[in-house]
N, C-alpha and C. Protein backbone atom coordinates (compact mmCIF):
# COMPACT_ATOMS: atom_id res chain seq x y z
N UNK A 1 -32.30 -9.57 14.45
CA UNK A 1 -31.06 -9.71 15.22
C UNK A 1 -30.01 -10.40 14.37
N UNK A 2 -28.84 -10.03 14.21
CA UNK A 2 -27.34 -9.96 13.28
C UNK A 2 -27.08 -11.47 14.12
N UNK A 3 -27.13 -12.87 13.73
CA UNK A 3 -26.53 -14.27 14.13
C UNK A 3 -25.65 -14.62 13.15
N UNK A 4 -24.62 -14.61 13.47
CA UNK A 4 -23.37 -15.81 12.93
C UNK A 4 -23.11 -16.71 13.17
N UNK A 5 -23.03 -17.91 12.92
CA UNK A 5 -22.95 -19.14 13.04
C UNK A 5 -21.61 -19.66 12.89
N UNK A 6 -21.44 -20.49 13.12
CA UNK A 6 -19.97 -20.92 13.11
C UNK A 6 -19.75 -21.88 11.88
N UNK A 7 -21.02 -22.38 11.26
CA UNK A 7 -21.27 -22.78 9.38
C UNK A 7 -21.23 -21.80 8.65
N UNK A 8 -21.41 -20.45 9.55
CA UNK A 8 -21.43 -19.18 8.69
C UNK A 8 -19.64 -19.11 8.15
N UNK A 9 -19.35 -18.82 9.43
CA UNK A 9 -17.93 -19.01 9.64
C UNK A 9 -16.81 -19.13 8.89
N UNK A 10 -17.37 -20.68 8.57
CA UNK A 10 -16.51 -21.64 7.83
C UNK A 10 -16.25 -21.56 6.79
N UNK A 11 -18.03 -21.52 6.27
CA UNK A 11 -18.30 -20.77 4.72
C UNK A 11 -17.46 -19.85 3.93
N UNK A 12 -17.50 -19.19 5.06
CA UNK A 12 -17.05 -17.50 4.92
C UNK A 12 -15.17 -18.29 4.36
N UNK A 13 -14.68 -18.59 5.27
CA UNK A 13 -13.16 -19.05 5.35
C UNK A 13 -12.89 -19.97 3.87
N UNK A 14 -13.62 -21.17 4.25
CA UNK A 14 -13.89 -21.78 2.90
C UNK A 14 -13.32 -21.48 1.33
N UNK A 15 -14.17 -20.25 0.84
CA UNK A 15 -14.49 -19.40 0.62
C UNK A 15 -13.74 -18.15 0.23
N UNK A 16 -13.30 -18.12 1.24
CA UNK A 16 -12.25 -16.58 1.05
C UNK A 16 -10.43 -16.72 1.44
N UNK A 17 -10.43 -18.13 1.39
CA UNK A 17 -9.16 -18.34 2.18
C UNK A 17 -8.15 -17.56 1.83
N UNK A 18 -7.97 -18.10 0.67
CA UNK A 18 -7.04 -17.07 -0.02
C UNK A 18 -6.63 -15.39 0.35
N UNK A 19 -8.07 -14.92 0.32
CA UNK A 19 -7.77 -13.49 0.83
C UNK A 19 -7.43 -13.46 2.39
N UNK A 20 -7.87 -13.90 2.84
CA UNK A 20 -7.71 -14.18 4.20
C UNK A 20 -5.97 -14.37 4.90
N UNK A 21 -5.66 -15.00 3.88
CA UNK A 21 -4.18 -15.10 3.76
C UNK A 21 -3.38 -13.74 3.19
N UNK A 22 -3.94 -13.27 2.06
CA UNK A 22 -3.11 -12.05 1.93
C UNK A 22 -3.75 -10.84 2.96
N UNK A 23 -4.69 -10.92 3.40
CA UNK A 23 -5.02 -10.00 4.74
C UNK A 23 -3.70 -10.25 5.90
N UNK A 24 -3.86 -10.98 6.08
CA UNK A 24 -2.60 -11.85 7.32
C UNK A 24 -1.41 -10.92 6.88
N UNK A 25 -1.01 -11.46 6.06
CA UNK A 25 0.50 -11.08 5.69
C UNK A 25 0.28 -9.58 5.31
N UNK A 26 -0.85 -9.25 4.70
CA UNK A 26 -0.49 -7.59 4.47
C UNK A 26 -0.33 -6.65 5.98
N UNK A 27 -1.51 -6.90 6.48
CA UNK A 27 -1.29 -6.48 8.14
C UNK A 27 -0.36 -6.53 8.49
N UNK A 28 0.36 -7.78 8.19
CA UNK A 28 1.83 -7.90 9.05
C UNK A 28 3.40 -7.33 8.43
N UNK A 29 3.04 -7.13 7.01
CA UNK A 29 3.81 -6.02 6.40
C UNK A 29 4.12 -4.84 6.86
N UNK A 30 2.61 -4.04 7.00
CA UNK A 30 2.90 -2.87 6.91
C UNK A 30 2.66 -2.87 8.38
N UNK A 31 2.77 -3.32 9.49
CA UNK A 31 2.95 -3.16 10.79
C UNK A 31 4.71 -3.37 11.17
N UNK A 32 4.97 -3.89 10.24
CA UNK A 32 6.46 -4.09 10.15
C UNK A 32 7.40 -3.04 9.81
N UNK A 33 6.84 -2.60 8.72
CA UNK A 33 7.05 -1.17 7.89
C UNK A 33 7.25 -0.01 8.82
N UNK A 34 5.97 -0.06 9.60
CA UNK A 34 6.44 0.96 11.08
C UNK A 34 7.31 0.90 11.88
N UNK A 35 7.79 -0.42 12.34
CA UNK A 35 8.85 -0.71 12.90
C UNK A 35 10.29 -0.49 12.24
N UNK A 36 10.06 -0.58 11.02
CA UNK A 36 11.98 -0.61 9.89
C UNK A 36 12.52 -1.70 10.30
N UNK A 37 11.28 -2.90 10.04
CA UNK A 37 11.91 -4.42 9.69
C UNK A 37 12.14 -4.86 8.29
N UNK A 38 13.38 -5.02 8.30
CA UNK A 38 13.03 -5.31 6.75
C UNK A 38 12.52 -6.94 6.38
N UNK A 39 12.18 -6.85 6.62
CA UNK A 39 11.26 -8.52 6.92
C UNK A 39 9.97 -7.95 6.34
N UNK A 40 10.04 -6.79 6.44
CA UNK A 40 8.19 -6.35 5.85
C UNK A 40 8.28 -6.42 4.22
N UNK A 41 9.22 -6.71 3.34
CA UNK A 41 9.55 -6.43 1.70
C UNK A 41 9.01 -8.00 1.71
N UNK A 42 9.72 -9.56 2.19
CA UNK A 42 9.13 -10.19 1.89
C UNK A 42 7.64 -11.02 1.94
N UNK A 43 7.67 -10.16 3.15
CA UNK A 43 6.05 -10.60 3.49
C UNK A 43 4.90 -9.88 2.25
N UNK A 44 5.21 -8.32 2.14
CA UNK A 44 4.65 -7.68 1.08
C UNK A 44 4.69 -8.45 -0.35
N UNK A 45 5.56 -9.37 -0.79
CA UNK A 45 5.92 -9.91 -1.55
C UNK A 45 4.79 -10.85 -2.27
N UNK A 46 4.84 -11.43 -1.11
CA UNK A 46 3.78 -12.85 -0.63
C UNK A 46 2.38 -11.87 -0.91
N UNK A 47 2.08 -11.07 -0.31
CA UNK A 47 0.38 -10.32 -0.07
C UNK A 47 0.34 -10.00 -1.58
N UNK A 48 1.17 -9.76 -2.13
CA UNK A 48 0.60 -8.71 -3.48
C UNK A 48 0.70 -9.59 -4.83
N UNK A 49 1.42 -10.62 -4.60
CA UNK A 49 1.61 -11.86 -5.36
C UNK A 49 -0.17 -12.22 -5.70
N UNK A 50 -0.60 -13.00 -3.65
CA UNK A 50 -2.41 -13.04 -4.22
C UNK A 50 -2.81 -11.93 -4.64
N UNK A 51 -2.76 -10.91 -4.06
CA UNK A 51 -3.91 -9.73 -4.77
C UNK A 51 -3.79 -9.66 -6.51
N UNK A 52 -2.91 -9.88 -7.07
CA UNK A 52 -2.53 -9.72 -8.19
C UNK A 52 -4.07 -10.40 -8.92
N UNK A 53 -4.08 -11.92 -8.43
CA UNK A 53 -5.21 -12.99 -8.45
C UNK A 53 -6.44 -12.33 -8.22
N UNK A 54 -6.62 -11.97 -6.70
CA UNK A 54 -7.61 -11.57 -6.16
C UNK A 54 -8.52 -10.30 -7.29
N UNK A 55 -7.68 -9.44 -7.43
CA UNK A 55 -8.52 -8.01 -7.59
C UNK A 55 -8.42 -8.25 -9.42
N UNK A 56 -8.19 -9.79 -10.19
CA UNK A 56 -8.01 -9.49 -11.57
C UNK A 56 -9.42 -10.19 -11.94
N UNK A 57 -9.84 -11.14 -10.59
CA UNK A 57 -11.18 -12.19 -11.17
C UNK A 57 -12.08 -11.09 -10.18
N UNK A 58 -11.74 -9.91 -9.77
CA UNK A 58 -13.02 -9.20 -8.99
C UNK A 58 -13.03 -8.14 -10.01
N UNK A 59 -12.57 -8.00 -11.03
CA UNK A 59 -12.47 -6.91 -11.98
C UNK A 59 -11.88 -5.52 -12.15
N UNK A 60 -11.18 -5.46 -11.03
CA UNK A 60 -10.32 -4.36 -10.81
C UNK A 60 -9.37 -4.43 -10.99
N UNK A 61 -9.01 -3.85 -12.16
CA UNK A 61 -7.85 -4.07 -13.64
C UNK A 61 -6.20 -3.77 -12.83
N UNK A 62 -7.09 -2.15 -12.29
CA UNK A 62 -5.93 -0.94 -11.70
C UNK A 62 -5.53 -1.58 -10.94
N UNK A 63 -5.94 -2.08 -9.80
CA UNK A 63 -5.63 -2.70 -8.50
C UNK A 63 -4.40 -4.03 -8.85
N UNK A 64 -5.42 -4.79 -9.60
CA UNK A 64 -4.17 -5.95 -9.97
C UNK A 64 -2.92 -5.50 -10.55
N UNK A 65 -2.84 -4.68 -11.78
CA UNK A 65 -1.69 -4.06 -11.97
C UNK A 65 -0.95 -3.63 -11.09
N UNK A 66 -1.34 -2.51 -9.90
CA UNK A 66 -0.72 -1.92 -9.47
C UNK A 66 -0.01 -3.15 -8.24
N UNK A 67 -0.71 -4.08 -8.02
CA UNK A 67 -0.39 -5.35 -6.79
C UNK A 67 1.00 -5.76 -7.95
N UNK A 68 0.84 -6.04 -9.31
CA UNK A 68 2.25 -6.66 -9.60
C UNK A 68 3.26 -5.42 -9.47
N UNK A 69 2.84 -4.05 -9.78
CA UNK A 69 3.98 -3.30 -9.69
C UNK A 69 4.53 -3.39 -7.67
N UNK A 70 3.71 -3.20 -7.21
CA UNK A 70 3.96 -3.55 -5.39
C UNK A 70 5.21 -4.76 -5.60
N UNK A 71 4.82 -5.89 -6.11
CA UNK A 71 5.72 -6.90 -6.13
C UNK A 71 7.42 -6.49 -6.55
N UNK A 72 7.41 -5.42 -7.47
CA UNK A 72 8.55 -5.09 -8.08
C UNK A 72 9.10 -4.41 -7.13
N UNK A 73 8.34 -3.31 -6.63
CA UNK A 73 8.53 -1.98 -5.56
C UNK A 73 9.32 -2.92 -4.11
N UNK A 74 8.85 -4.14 -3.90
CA UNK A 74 8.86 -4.65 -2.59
C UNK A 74 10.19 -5.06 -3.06
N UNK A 75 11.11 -5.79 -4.07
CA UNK A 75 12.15 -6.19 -4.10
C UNK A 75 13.33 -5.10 -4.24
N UNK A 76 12.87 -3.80 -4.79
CA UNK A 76 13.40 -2.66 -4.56
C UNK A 76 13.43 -2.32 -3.69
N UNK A 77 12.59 -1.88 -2.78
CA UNK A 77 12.54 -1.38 -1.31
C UNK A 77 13.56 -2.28 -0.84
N UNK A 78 13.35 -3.49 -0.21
CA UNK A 78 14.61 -4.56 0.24
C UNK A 78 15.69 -4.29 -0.08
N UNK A 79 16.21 -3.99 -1.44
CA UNK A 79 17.21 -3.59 -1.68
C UNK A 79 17.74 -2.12 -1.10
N UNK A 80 16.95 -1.24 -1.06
CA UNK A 80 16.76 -0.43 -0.32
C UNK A 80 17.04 0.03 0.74
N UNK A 81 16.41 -0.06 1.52
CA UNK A 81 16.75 -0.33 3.08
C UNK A 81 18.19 -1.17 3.16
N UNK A 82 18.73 -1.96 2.63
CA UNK A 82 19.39 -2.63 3.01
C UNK A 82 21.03 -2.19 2.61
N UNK A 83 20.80 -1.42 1.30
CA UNK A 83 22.36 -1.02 0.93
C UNK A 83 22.16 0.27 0.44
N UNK A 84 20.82 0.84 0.18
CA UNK A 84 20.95 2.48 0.06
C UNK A 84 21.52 3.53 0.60
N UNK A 85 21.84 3.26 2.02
CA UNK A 85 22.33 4.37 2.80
C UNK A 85 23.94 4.78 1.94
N UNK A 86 24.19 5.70 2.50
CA UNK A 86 25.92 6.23 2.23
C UNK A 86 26.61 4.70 2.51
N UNK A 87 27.49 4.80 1.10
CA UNK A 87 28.54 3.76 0.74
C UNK A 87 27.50 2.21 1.05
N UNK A 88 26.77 2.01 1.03
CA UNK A 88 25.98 0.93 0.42
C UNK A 88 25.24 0.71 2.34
N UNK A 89 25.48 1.48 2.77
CA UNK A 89 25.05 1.33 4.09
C UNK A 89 23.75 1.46 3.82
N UNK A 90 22.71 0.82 5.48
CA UNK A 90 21.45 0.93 5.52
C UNK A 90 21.01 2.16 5.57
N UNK A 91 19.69 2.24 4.69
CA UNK A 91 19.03 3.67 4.56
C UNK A 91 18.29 4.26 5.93
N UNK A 92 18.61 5.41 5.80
CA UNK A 92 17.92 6.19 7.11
C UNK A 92 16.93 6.77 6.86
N UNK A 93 15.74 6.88 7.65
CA UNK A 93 14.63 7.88 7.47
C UNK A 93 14.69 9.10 6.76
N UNK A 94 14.33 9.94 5.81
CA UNK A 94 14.98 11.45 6.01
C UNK A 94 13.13 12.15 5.15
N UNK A 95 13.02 13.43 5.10
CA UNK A 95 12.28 13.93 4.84
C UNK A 95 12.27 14.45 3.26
N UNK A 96 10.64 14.81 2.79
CA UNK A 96 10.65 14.41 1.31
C UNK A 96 11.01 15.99 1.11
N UNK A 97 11.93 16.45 0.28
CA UNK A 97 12.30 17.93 -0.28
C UNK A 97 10.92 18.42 -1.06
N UNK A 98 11.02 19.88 -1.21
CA UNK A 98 9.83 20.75 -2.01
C UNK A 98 9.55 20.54 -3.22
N UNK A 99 11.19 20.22 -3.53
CA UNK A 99 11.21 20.25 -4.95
C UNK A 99 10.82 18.68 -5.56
N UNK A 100 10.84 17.74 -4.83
CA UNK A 100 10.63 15.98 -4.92
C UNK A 100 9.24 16.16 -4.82
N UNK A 101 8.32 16.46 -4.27
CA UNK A 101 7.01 16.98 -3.82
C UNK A 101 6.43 17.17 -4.98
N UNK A 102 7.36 18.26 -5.37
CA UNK A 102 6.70 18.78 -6.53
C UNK A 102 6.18 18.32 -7.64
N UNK A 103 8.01 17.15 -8.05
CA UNK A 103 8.18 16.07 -9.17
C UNK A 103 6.97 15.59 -8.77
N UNK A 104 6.90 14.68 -7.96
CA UNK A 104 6.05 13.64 -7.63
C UNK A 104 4.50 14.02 -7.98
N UNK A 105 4.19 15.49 -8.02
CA UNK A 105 2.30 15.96 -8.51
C UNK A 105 2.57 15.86 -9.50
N UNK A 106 3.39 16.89 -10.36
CA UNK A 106 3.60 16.63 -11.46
C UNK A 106 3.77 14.83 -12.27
N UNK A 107 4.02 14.33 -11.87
CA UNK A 107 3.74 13.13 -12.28
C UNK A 107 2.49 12.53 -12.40
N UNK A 108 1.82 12.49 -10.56
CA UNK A 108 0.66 12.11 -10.35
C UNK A 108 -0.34 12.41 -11.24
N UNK A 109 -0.63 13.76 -11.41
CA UNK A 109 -2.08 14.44 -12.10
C UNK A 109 -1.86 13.41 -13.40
N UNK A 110 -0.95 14.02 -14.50
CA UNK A 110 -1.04 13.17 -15.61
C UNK A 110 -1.11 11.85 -15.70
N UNK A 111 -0.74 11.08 -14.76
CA UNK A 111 -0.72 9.48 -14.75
C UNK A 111 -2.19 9.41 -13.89
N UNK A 112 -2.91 9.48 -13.11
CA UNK A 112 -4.30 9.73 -12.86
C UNK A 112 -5.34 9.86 -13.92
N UNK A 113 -4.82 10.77 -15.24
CA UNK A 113 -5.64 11.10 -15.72
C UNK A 113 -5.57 10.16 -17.38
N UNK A 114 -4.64 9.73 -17.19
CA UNK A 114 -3.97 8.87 -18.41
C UNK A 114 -4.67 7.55 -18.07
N UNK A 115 -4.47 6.97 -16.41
CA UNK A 115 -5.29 5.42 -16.42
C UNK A 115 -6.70 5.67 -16.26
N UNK A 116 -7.42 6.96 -15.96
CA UNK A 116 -8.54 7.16 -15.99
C UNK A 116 -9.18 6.82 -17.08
N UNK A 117 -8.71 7.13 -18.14
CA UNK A 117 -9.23 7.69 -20.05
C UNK A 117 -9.02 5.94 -20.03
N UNK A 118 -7.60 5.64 -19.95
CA UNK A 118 -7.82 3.72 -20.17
C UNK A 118 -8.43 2.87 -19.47
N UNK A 119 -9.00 3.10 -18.61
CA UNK A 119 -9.88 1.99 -17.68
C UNK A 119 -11.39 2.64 -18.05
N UNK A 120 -11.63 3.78 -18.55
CA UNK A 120 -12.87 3.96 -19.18
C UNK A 120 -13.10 3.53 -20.61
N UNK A 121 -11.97 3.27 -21.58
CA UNK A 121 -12.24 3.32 -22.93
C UNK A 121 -11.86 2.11 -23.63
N UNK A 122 -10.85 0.97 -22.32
CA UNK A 122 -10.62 -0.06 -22.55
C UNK A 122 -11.04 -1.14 -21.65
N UNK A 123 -11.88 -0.61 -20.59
CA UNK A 123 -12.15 -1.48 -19.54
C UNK A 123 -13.22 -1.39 -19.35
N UNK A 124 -13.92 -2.59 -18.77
CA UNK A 124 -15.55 -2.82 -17.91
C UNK A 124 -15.18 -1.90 -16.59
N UNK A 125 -14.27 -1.30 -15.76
CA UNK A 125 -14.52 -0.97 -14.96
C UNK A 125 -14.84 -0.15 -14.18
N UNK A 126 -15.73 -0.60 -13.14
CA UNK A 126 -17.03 0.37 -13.22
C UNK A 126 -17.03 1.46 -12.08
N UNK A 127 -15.42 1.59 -11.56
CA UNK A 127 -14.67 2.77 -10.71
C UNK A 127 -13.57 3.42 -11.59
N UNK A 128 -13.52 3.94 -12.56
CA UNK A 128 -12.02 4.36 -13.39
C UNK A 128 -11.66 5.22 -12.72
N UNK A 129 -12.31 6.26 -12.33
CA UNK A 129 -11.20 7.66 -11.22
C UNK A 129 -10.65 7.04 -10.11
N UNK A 130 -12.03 6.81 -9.14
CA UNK A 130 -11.24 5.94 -7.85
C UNK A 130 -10.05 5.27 -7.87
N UNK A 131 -10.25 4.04 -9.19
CA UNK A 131 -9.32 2.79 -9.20
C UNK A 131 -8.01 3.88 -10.12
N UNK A 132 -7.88 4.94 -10.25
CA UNK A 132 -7.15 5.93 -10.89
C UNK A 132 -5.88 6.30 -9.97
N UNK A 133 -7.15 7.18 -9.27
CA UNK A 133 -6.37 7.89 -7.77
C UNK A 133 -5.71 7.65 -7.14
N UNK A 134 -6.06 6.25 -6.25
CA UNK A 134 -6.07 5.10 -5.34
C UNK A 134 -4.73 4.42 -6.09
N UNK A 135 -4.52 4.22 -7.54
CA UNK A 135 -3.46 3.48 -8.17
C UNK A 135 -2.04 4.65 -8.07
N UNK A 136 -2.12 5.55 -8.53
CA UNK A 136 -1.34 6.82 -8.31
C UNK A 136 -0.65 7.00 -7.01
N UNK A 137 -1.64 6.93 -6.51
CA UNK A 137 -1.20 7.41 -4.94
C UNK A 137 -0.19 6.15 -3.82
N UNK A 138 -0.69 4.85 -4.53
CA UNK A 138 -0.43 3.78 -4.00
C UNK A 138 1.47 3.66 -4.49
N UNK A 139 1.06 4.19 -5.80
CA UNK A 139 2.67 4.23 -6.64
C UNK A 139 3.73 4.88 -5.79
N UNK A 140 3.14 5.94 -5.65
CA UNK A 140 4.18 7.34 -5.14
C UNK A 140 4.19 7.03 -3.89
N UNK A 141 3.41 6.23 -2.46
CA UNK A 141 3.36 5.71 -1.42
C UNK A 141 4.42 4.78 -0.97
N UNK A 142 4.58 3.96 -2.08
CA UNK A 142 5.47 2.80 -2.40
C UNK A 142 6.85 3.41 -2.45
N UNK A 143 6.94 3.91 -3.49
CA UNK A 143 8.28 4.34 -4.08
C UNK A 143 8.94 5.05 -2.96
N UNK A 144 8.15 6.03 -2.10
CA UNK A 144 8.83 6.86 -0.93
C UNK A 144 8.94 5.93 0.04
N UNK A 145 7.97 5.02 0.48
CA UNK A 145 8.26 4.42 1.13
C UNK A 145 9.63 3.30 1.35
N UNK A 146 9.79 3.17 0.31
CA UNK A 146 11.39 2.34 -0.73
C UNK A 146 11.96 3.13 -0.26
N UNK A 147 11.87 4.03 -0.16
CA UNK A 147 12.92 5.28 0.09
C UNK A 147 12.96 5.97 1.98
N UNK A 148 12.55 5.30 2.44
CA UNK A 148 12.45 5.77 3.77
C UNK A 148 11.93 7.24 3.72
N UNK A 149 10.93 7.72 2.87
CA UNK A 149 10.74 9.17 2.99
C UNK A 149 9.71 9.08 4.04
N UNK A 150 9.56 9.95 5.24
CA UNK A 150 8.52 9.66 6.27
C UNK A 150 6.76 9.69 5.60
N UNK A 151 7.03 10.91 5.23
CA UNK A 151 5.53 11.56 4.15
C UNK A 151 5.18 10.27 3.56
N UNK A 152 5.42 9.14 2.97
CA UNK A 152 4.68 8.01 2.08
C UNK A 152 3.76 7.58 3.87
N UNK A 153 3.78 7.89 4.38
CA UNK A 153 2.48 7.38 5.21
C UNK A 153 1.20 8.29 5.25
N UNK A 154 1.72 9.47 5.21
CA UNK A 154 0.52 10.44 4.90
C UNK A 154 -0.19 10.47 3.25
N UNK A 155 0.93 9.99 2.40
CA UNK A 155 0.21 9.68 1.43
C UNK A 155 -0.69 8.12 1.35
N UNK A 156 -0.21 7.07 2.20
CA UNK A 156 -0.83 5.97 2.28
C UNK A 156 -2.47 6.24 3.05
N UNK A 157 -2.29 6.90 4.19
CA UNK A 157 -3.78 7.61 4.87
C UNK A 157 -4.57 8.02 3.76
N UNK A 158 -4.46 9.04 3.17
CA UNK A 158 -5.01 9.26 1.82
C UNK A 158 -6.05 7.72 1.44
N UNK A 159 -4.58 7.42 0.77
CA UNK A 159 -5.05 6.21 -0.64
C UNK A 159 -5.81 5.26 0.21
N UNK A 160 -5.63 5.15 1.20
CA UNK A 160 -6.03 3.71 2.17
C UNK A 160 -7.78 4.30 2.67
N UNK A 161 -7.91 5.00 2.70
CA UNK A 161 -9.22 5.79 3.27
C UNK A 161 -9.99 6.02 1.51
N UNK A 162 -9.38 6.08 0.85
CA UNK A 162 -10.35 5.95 -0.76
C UNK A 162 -10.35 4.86 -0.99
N UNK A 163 -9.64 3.78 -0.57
CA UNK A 163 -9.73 2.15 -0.59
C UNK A 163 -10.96 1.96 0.02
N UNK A 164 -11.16 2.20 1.02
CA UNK A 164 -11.91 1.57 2.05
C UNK A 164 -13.27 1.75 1.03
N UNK A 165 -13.39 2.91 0.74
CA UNK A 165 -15.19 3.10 0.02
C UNK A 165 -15.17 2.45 -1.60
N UNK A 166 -13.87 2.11 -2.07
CA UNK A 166 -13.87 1.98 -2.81
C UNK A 166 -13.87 -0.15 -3.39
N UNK A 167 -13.75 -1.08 -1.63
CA UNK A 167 -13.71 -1.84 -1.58
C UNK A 167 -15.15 -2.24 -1.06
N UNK A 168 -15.77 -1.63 -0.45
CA UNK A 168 -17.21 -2.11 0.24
C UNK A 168 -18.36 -1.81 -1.02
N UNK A 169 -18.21 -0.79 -1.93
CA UNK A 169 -18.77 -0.54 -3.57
C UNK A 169 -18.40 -2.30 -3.94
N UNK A 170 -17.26 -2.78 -3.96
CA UNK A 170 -16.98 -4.22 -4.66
C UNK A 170 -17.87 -5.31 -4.08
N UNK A 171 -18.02 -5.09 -3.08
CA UNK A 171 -18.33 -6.17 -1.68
C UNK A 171 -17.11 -7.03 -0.83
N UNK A 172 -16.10 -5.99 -1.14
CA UNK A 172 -15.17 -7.02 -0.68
C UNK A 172 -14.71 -6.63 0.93
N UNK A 173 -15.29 -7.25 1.46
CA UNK A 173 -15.29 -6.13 2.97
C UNK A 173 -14.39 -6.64 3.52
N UNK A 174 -13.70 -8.07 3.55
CA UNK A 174 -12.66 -8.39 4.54
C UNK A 174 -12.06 -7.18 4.22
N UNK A 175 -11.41 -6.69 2.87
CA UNK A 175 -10.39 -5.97 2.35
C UNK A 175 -10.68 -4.87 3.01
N UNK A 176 -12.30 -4.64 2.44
CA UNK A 176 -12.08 -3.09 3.22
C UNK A 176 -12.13 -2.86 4.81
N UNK A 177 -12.12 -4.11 5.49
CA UNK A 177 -11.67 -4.05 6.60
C UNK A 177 -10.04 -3.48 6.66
N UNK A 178 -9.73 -4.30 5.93
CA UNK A 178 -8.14 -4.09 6.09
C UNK A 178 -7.02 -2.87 5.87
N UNK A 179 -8.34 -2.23 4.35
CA UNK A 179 -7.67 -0.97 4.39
C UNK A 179 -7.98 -0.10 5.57
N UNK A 180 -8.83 -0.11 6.13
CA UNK A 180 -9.21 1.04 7.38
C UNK A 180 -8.15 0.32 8.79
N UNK A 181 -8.16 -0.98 8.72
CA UNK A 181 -6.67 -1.38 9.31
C UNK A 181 -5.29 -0.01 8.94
N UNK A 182 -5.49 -0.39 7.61
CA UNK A 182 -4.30 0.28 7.13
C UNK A 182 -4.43 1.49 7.58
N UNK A 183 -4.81 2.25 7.46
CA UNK A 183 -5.45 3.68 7.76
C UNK A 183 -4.82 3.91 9.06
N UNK A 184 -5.16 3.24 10.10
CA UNK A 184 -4.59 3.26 10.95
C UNK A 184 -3.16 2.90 11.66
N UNK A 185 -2.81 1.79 10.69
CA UNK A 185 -1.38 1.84 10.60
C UNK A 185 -0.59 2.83 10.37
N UNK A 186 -1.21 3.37 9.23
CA UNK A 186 -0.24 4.61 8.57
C UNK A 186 -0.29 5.62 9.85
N UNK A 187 -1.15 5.83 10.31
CA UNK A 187 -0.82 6.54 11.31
C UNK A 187 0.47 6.66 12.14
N UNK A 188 -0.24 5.51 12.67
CA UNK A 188 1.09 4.62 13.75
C UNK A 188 2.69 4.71 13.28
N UNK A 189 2.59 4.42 11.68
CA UNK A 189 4.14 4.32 11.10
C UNK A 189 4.54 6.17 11.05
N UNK A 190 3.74 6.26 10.89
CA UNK A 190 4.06 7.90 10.74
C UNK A 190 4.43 8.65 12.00
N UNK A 191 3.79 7.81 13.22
CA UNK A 191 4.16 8.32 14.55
C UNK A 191 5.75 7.91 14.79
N UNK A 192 5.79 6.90 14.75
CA UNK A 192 6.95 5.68 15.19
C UNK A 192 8.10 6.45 14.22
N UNK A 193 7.81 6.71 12.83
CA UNK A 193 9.15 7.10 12.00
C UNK A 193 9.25 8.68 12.73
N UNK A 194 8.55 9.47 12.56
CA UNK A 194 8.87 10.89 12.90
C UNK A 194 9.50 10.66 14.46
N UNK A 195 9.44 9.69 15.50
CA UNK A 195 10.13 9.48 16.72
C UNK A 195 11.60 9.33 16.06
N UNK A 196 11.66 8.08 15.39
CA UNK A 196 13.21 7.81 15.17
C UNK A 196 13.87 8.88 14.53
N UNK A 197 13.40 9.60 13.46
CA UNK A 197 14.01 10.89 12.93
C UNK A 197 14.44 11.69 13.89
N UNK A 198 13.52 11.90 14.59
CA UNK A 198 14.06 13.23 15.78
C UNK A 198 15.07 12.80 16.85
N UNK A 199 15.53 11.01 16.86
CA UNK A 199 16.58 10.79 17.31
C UNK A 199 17.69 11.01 16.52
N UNK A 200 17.51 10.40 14.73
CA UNK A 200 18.43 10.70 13.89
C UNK A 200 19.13 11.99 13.88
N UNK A 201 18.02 12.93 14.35
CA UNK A 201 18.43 14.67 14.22
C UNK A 201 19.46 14.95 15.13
N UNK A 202 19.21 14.11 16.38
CA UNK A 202 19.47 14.37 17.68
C UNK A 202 21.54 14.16 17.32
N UNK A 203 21.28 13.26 16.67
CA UNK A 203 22.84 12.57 16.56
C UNK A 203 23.81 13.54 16.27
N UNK A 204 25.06 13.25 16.84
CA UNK A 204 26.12 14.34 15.98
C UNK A 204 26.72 13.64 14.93
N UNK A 205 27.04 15.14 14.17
CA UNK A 205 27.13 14.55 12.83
C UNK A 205 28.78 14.16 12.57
């Protein structure tokens, strides 16, 4: 029979505080993110700052890198949202073009396959595709998401669901709690943005 203790508990907290803290604030990022608070850039700020820490002493090279590029992405995005729209106005939702789609594989494959070859030939680490994929996808997630493109949530479902198997392989299960959190967020943001768009549509122009 599965007993937890409340020394278990503590241990556990003790222990993991730190992450525990960038769990907090990441949750509350990207639940924010669904809403179009921009309050979610500095909280993201804060989460990817620890992970930077977190995922460099758990050995996951990709991950920490990609947490400082998040840090950069998050002060962009802010900027973003905030004076991107027409004449420095706030940015509006809008949908990702065929041809942006396109850019964006074209990018992906080769940069996938470029940190693959370096996390195998310069690194101990002992996921290089996963921590590849998962880094790629997280990029192009980000960047659209900076961009109010609705689609960076369907690409976050993706990356967040190869997180999850790719964090419980580590042992790091709060996390991969969190990505299957995420998982489900992205959902949610993806519901919530495609609502406001179809008001945006609704508008006269």
């Amino acid at each position: 029979m599965l007993f937890i203790s409340l020394q278990d508990i503590y241990h556990y907290v003790t222990e993991h505080w730190l992450e525990i803290i960038a769990v907090v604030f990441s949750i509350a990022g990207v639940w924010l993110t669904a809403l179009e608070k921009t309050i979610n850039w500095p909280l993201n700020i804060i989460a990817s700052a620890i992970y930077v820490y977190i995922f460099y002493v758990s050995g996951i090279y990709m991950d920490a890198l990609l947490s400082v590029f998040f840090v950069v992405f998050s002060f962009y995005g802010w900027y973003q949202w905030l004076y991107g729209g027409d004449n420095k106005a706030q940015l509006q939702i809008s949908k990702t073009s065929l041809k942006l789609a396109f850019i964006l594989l074209l990018i992906g494959i080769p940069l996938t396959f470029g940190f693959t070859q370096l996390l195998t030939h310069y690194t101990n680490s002992t996921i290089p595709y996963l921590d590849s994929v998962t880094t790629v996808l997280s990029l192009i997630a980000t960047w659209m998401a900076a961009k109010k493109h609705i689609e960076n949530w369907l690409v976050w479902i993706i990356a967040d669901s190869i997180y999850v198997v790719e964090y419980v392989v580590k042992d790091l299960y709060l996390t991969a709690v969190l990505y299957f959190i995420f998982t489900m967020l992205a959902a949610y943001g993806y519901y919530e943005w495609n609502k406001q768009l179809k008001k945006l549509s609704a508008l006269p122009l």
